[in-house]
N, C-alpha and C. Protein backbone atom coordinates (compact mmCIF):
# COMPACT_ATOMS: atom_id res chain seq x y z
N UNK A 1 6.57 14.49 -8.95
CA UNK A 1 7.26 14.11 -7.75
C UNK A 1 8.50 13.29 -8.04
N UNK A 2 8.40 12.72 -9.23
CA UNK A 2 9.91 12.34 -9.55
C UNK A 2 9.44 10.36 -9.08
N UNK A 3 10.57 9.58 -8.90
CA UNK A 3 10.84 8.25 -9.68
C UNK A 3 10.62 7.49 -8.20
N UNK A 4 10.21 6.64 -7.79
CA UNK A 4 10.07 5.54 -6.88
C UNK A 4 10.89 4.49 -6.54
N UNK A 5 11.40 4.15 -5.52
CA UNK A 5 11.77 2.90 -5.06
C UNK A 5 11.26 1.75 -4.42
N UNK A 6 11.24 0.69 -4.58
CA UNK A 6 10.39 -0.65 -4.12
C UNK A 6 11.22 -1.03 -3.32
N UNK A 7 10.98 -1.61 -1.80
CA UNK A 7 12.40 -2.26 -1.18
C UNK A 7 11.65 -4.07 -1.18
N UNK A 8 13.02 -4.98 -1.12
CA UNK A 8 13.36 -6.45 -1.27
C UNK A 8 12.60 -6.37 0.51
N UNK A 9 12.15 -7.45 0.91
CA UNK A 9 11.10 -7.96 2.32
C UNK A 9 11.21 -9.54 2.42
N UNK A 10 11.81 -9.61 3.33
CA UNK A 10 11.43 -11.25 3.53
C UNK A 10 10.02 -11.65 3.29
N UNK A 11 10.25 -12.78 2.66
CA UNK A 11 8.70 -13.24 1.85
C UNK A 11 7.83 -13.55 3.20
N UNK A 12 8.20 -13.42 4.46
CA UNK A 12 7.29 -14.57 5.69
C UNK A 12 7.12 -12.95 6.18
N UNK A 13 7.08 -12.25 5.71
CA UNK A 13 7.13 -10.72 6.51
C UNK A 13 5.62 -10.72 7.06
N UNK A 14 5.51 -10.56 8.08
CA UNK A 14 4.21 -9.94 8.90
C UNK A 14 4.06 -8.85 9.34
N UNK A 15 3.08 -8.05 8.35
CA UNK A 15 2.68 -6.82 8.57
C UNK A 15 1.70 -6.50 8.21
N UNK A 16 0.55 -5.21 8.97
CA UNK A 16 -0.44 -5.15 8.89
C UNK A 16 -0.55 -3.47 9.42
N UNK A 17 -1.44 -2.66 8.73
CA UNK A 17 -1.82 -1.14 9.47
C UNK A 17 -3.39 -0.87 8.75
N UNK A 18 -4.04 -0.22 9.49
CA UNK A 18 -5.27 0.06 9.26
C UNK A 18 -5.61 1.85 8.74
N UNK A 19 -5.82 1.75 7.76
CA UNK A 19 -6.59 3.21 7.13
C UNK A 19 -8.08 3.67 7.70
N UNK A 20 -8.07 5.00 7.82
CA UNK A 20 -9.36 4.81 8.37
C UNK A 20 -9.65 6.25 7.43
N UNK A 21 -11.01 6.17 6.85
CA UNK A 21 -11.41 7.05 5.58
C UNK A 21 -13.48 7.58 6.13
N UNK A 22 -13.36 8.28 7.36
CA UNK A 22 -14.51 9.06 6.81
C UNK A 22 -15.14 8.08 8.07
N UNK A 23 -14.62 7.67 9.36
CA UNK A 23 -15.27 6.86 10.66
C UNK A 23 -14.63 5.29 10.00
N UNK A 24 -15.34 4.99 9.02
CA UNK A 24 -14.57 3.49 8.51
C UNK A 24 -13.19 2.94 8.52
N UNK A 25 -12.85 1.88 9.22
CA UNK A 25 -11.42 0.87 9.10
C UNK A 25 -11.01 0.22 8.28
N UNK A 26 -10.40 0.37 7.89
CA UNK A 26 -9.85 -1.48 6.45
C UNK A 26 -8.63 -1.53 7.14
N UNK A 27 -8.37 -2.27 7.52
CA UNK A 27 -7.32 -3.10 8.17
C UNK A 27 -6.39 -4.13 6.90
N UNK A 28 -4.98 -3.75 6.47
CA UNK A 28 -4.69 -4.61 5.31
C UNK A 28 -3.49 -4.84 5.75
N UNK A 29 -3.31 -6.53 5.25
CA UNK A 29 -1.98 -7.13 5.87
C UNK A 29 -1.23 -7.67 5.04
N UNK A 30 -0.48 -8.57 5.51
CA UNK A 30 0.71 -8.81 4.14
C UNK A 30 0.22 -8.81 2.97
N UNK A 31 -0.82 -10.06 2.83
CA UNK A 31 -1.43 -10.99 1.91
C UNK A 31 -1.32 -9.73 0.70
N UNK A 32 -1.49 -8.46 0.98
CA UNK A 32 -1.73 -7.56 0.38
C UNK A 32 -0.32 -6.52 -0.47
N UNK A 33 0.46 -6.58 1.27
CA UNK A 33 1.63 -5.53 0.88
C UNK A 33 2.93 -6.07 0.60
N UNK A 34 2.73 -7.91 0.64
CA UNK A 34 4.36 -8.16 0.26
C UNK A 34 4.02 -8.97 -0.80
N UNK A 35 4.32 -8.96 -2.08
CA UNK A 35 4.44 -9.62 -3.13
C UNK A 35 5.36 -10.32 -3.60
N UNK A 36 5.68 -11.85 -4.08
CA UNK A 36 6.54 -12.51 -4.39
C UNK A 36 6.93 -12.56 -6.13
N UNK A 37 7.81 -12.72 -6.21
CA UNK A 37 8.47 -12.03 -7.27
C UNK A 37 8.80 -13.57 -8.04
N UNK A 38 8.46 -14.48 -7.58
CA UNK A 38 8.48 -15.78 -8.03
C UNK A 38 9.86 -16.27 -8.03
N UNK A 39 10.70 -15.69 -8.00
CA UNK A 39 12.34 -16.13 -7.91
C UNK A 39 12.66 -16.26 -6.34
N UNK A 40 11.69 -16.33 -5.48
CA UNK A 40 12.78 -16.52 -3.95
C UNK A 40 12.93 -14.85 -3.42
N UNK A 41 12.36 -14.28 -4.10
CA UNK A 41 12.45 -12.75 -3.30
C UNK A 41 11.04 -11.76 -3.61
N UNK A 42 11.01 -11.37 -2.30
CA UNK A 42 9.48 -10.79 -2.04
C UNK A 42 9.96 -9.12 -2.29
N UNK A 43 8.82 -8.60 -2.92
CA UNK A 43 8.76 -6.82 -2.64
C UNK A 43 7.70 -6.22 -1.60
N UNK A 44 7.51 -4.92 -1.34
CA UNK A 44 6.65 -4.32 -0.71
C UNK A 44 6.20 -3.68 -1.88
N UNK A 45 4.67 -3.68 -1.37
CA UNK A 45 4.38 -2.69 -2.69
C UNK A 45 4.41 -0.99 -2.03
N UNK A 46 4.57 -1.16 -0.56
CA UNK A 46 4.98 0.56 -0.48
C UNK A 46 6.43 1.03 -1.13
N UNK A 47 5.89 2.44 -1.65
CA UNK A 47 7.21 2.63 -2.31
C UNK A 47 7.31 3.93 -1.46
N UNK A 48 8.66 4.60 -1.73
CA UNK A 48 8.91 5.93 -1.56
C UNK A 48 9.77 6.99 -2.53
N UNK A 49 9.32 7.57 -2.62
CA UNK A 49 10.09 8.71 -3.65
C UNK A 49 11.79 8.48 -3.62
N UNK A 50 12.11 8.70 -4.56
CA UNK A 50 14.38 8.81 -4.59
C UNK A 50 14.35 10.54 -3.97
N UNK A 51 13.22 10.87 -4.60
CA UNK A 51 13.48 12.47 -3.75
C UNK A 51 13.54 12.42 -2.39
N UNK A 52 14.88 12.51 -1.56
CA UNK A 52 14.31 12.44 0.10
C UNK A 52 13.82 13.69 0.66
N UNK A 53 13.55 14.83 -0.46
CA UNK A 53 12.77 15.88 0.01
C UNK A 53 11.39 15.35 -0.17
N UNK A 54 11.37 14.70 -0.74
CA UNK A 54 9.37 14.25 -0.83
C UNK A 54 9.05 13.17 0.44
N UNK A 55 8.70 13.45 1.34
CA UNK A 55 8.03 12.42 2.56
C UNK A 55 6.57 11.76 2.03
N UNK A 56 6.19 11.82 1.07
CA UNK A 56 5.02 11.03 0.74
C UNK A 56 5.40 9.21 0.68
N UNK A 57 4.60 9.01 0.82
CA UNK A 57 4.66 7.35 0.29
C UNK A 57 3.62 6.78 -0.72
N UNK A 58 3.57 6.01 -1.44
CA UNK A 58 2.68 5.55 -2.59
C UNK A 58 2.47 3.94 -1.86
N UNK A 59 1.04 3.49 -1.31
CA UNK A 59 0.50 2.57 -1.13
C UNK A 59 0.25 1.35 -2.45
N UNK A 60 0.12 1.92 -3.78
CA UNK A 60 -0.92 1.02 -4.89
C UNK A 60 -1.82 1.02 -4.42
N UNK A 61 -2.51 0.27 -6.13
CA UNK A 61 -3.45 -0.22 -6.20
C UNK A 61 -3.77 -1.92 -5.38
N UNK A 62 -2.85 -2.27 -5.06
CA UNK A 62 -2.85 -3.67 -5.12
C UNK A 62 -3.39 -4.13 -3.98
N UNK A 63 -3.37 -2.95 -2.89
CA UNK A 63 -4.75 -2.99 -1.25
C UNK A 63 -5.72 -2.54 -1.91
N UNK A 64 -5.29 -0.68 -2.33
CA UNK A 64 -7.00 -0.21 -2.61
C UNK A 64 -7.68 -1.19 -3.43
N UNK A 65 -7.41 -2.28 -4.13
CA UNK A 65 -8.60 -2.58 -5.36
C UNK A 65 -9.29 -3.92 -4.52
N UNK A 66 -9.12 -3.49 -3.24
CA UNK A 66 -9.41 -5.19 -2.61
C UNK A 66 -10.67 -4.09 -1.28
N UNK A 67 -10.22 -3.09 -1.45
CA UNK A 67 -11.61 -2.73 -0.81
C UNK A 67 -12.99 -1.92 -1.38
N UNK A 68 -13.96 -1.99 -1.38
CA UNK A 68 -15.07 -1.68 -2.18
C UNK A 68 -15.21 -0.28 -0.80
N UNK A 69 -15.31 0.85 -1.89
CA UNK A 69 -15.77 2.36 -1.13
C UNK A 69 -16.87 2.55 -2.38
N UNK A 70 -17.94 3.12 -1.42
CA UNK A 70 -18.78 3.58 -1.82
C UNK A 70 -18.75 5.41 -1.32
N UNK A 71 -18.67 6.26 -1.71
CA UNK A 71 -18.63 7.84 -1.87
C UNK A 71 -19.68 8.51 -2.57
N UNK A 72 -20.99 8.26 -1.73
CA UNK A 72 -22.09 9.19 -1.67
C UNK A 72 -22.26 10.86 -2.73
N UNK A 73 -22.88 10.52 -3.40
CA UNK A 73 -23.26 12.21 -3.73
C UNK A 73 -23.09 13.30 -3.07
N UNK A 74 -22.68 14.60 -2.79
CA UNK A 74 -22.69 15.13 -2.13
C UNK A 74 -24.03 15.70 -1.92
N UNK A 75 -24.33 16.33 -0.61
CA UNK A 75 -26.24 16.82 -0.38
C UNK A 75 -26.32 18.08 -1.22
N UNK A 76 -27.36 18.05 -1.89
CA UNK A 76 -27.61 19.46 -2.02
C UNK A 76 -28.07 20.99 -1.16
């Protein structure tokens, strides 16, 4: 898919959206998606492709590893 961009976010940024995976919610908010860069300037960790033919977006790891999924065996 080719190379990513990170955009600069005011560090006081308030934001929050909820995933929902299979009936279940996780609800994840800044604490999660704006990261401080220790110099006075915050990132998002959403990125988006330089390709503007690619509409995907890349979340990280840095929400998913803060929620515990459990994904069942499938039935026989």
């Amino acid at each position: 898919m080719g190379q990513t961009n990170s955009w600069e976010v005011p560090c006081n940024t308030q934001i929050s959206f909820t995933v929902t995976a299979d009936s279940q919610q996780f609800t994840v908010d800044q604490s999660l998606l704006v990261v401080d860069q220790g110099d006075g300037t915050c990132i998002s960790i959403i990125e988006g492709f330089t390709d503007s033919s690619v509409t995907q977006c890349i979340f990280g790891q840095t929400w998913l590893s803060q929620l515990y999924v459990y994904v069942p065996p499938p039935r026989a």
